[in-house]
Protein backbone atom coordinates (compact mmCIF):
# COMPACT_ATOMS: atom_id res chain seq x y z
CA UNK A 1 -11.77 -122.45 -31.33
CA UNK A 2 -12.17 -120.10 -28.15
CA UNK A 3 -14.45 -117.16 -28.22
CA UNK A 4 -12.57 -113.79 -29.59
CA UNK A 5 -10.90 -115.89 -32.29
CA UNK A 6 -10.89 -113.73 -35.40
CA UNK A 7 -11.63 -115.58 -38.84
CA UNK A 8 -11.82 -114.57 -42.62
CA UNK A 9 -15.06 -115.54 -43.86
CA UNK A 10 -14.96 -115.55 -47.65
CA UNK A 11 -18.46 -114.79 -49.31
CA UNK A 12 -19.89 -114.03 -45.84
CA UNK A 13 -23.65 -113.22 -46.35
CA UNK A 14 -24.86 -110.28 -44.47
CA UNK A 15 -28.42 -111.54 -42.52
CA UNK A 16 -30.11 -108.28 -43.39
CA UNK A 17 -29.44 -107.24 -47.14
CA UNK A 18 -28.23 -110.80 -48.55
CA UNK A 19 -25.15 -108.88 -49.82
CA UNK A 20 -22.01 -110.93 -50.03
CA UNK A 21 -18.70 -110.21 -49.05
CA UNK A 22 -15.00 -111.40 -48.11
CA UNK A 23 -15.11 -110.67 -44.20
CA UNK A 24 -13.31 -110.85 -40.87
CA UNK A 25 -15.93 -112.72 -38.71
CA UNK A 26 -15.48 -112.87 -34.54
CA UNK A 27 -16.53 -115.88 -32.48
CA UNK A 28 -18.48 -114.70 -29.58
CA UNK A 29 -19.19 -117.94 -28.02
CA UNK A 30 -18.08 -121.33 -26.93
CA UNK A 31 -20.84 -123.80 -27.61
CA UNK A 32 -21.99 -126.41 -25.46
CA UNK A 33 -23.14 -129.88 -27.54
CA UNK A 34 -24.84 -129.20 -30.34
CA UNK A 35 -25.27 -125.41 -29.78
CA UNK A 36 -24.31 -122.82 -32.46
CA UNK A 37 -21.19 -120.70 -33.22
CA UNK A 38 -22.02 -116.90 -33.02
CA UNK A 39 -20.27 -114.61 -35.24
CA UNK A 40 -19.89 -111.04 -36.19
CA UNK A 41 -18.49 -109.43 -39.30
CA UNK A 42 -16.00 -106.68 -39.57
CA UNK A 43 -15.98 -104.01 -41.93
CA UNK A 44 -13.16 -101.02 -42.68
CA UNK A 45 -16.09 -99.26 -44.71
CA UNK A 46 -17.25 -96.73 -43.22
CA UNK A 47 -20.78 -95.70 -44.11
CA UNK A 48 -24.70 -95.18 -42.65
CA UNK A 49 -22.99 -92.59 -40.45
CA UNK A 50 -20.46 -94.65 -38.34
CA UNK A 51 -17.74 -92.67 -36.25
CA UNK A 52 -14.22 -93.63 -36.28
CA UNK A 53 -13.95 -93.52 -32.16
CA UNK A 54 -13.26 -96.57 -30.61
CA UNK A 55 -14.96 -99.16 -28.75
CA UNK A 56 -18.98 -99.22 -28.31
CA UNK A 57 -22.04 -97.24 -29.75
CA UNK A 58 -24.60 -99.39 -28.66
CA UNK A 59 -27.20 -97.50 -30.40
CA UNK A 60 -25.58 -97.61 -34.19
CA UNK A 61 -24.71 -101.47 -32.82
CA UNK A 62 -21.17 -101.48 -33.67
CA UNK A 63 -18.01 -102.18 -32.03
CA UNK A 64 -14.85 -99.58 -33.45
CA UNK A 65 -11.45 -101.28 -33.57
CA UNK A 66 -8.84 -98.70 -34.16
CA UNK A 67 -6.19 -100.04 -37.55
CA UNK A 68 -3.22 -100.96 -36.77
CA UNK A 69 -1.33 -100.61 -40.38
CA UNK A 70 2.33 -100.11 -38.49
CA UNK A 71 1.87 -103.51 -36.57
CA UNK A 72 3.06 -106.41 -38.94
CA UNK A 73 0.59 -108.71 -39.43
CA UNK A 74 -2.09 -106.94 -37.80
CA UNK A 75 -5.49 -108.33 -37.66
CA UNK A 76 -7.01 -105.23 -38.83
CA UNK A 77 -4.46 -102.99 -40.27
CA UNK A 78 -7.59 -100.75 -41.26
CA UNK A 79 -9.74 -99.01 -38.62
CA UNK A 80 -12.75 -101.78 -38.39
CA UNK A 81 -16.15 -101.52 -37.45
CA UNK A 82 -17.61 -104.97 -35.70
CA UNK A 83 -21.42 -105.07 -36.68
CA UNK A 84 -23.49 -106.03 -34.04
CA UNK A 85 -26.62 -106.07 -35.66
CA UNK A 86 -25.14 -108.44 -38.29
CA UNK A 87 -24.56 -111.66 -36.42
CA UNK A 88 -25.14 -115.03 -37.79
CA UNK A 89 -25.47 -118.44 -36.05
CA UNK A 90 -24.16 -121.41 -37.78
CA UNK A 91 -24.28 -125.14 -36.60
CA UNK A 92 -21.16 -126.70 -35.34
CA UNK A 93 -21.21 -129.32 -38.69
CA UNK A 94 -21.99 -126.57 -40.99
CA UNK A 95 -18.73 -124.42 -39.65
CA UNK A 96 -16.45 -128.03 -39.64
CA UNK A 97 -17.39 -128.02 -43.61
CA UNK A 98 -16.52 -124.49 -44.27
CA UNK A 99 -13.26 -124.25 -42.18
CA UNK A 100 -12.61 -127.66 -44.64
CA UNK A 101 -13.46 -126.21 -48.19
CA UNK A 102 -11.41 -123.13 -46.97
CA UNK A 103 -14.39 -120.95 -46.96
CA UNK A 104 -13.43 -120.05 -43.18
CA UNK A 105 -9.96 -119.57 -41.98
CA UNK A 106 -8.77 -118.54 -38.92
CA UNK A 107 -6.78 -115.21 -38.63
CA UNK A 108 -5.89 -114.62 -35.21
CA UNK A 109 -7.39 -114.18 -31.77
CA UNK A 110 -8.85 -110.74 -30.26
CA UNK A 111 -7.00 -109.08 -27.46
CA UNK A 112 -8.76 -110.26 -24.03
CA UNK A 113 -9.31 -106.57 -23.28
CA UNK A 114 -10.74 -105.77 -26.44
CA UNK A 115 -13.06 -108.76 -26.54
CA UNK A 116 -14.59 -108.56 -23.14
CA UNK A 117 -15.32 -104.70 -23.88
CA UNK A 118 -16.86 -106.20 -27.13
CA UNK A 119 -19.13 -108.65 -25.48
CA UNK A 120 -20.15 -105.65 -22.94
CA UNK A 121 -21.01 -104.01 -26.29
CA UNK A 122 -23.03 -106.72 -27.69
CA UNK A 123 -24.99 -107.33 -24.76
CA UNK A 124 -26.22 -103.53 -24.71
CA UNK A 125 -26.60 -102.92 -28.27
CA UNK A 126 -30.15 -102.69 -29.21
CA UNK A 127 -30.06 -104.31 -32.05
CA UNK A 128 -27.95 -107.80 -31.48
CA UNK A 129 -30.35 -110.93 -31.98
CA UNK A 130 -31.85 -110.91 -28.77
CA UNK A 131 -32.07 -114.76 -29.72
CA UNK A 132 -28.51 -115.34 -30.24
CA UNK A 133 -27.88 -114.33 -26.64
CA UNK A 134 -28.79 -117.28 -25.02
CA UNK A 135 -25.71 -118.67 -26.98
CA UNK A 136 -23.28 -116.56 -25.16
């Protein structure tokens, strides 16, 4: 697993609400030891006011990924929004158990363009887990 590797998360649980939902999740990090994965969800609903314009609003804290339906097998075939203020941390063990049961999968890696403009993103939205960040 390298960082900007895209996974489906099904039953992802959003850190904020405790609403549950089939997801794209990003890896943001590669963990050293015992550290944890970092991930953030993706979402093609658009709501609370979010733009379709790509790339960063640090100030909403999301991340636009324009769709892609015409590409075949396009990660996200729907315009996406990354939320930044949504990240969860999960332990190395915990992740092995739900890439085994199936409740992760991986999808697909980032481009490296689009994921170091991401990470620019996350570490000048205001409201990423300033905790997570030693992670990255």
């Amino acid at each position: 697993m390298n960082p900007g590797d895209v996974f489906f998360w099904k039953r992802f649980t959003f850190p904020k609400e405790g609403n549950v939902s089939d997801k794209p999740a990003i890896l943001l990090n590669a963990p050293k030891d015992h550290d944890p994965f970092i991930f953030v969800p993706g979402t093609s609903q658009a709501y609370r006011g979010r733009k379709e314009v790509a790339g960063c609003n640090t100030r909403e804290s999301y991340y636009f990924i324009q769709g892609q339906a015409q590409v075949k097998n396009a990660l996200f075939p729907k315009g996406t929004w990354i939320l930044l203020d949504c990240a969860v941390m999960i332990l190395p063990s915990n992740l092995q158990a739900c890439l085994s049961n199936g409740m992760v999968s991986p999808m697909g890696a980032l481009d490296k363009k689009v994921f170091s403009s991401l990470l620019i993103c996350v570490w000048t939205a205001s409201d990423f887990e300033q905790g997570y960040k030693i992670f990255l």
